[in-house]
C-alpha atoms as a PDB file:
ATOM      1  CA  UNK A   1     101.109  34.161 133.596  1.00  0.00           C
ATOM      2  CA  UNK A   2      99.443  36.180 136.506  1.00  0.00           C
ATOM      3  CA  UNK A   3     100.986  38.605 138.255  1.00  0.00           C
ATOM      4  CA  UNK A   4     101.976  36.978 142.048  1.00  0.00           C
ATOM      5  CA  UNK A   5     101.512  40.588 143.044  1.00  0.00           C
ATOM      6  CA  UNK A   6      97.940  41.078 141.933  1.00  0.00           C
ATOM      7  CA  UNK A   7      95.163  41.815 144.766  1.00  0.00           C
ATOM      8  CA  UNK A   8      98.452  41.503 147.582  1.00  0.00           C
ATOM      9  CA  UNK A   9      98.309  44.551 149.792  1.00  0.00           C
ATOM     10  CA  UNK A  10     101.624  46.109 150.933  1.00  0.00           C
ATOM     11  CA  UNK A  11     100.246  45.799 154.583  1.00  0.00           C
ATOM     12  CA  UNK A  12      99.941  41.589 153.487  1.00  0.00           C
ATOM     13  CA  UNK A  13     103.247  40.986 152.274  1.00  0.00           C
ATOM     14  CA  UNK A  14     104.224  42.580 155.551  1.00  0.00           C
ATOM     15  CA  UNK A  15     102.828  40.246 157.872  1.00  0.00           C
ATOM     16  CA  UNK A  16     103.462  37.286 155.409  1.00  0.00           C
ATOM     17  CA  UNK A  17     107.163  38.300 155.332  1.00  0.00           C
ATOM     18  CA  UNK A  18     107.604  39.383 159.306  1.00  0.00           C
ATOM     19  CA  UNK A  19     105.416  35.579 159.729  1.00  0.00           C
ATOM     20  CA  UNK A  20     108.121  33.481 157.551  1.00  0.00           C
ATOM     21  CA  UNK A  21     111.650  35.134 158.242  1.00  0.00           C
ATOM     22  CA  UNK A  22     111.111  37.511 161.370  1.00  0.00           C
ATOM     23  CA  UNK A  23     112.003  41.266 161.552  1.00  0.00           C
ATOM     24  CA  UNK A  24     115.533  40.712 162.269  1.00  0.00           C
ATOM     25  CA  UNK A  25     116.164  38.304 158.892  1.00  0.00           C
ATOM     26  CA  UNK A  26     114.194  40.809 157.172  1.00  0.00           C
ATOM     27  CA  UNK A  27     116.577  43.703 158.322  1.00  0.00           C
ATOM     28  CA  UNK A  28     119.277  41.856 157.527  1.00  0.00           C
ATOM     29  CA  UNK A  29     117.981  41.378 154.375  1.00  0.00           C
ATOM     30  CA  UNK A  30     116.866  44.826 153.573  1.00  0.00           C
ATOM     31  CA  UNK A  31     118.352  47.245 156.229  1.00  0.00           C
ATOM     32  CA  UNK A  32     115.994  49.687 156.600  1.00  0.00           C
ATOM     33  CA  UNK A  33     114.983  51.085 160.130  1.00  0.00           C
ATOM     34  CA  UNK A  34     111.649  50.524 160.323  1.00  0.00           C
ATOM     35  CA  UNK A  35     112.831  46.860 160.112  1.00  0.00           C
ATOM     36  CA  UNK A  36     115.667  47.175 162.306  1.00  0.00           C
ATOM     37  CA  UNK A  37     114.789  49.204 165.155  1.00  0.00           C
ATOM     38  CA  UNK A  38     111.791  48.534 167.172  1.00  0.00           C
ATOM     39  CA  UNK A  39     109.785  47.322 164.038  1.00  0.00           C
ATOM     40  CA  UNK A  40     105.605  46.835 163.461  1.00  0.00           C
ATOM     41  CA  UNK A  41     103.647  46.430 160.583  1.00  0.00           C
ATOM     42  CA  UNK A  42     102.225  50.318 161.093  1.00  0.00           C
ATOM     43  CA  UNK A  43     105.823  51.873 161.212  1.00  0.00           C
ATOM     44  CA  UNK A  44     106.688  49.890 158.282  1.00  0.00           C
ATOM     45  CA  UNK A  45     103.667  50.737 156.158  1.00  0.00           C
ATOM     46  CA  UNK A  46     103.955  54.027 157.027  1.00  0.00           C
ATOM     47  CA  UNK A  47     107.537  53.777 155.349  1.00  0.00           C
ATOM     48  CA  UNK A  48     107.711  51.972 152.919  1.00  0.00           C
ATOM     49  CA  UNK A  49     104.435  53.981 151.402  1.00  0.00           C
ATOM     50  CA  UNK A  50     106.464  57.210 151.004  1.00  0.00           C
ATOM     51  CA  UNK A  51     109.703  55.635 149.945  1.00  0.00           C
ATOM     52  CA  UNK A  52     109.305  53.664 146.268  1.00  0.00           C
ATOM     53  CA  UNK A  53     112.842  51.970 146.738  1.00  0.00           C
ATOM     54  CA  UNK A  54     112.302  50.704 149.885  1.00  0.00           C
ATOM     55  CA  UNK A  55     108.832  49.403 148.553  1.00  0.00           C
ATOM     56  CA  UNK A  56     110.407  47.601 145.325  1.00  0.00           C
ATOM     57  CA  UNK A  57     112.677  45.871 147.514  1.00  0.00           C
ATOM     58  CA  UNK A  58     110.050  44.591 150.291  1.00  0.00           C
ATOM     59  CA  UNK A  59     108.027  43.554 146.780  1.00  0.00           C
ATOM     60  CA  UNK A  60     111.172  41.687 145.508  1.00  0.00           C
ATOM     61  CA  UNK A  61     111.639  40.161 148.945  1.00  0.00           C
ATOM     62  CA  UNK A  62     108.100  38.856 149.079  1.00  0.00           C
ATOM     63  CA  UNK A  63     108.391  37.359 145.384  1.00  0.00           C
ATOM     64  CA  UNK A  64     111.565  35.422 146.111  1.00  0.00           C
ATOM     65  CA  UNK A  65     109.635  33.819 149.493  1.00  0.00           C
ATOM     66  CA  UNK A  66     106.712  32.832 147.342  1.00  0.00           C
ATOM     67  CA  UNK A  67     109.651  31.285 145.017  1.00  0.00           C
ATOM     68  CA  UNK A  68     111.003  29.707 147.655  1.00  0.00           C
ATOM     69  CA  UNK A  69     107.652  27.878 149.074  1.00  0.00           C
ATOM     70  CA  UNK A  70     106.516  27.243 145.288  1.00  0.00           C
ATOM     71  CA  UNK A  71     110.070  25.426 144.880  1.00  0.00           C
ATOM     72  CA  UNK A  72     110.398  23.206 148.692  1.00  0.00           C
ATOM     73  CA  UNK A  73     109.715  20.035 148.195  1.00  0.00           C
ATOM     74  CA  UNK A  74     106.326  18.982 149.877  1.00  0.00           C
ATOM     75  CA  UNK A  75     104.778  15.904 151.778  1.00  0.00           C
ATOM     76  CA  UNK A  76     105.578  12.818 149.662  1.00  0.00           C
ATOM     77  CA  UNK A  77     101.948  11.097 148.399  1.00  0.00           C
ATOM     78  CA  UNK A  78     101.835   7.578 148.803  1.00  0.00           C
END
């Protein structure tokens, strides 16, 4: 099986993640401040690249959204 994280830049699952649930779900789901107060994808790189926890959980976050659109059901073919 391939790794869903292979090739994915930290700076992509950003705007994937901020594009899907917003900043504010985001910082609800992970309360960090760079998501919570006045938040951008340059704050949050900035971040997230010096803090390994914070990273892991933005990287667990992006693998449950790409769970969650593998697993909603699509169109119906006729």
């Amino acid at each position: 099986m391939a790794d869903p994280l292979h090739g994915v830049t930290l700076e992509m699952m950003l705007v994937r993640l901020e594009r899907h649930y917003g900043w504010q779900a985001m910082g609800e789901a992970i309360p960090i401040r760079c998501f919570t107060h006045d938040p951008s994808v340059k704050s949050s790189l900035t971040f997230l690249r010096r803090t390994p926890w914070a990273r892991k959980k933005v990287e667990a976050l992006y693998l449950a959204m790409l769970h969650e659109l593998d697993t909603a059901p699509g169109p119906t073919r006729s």
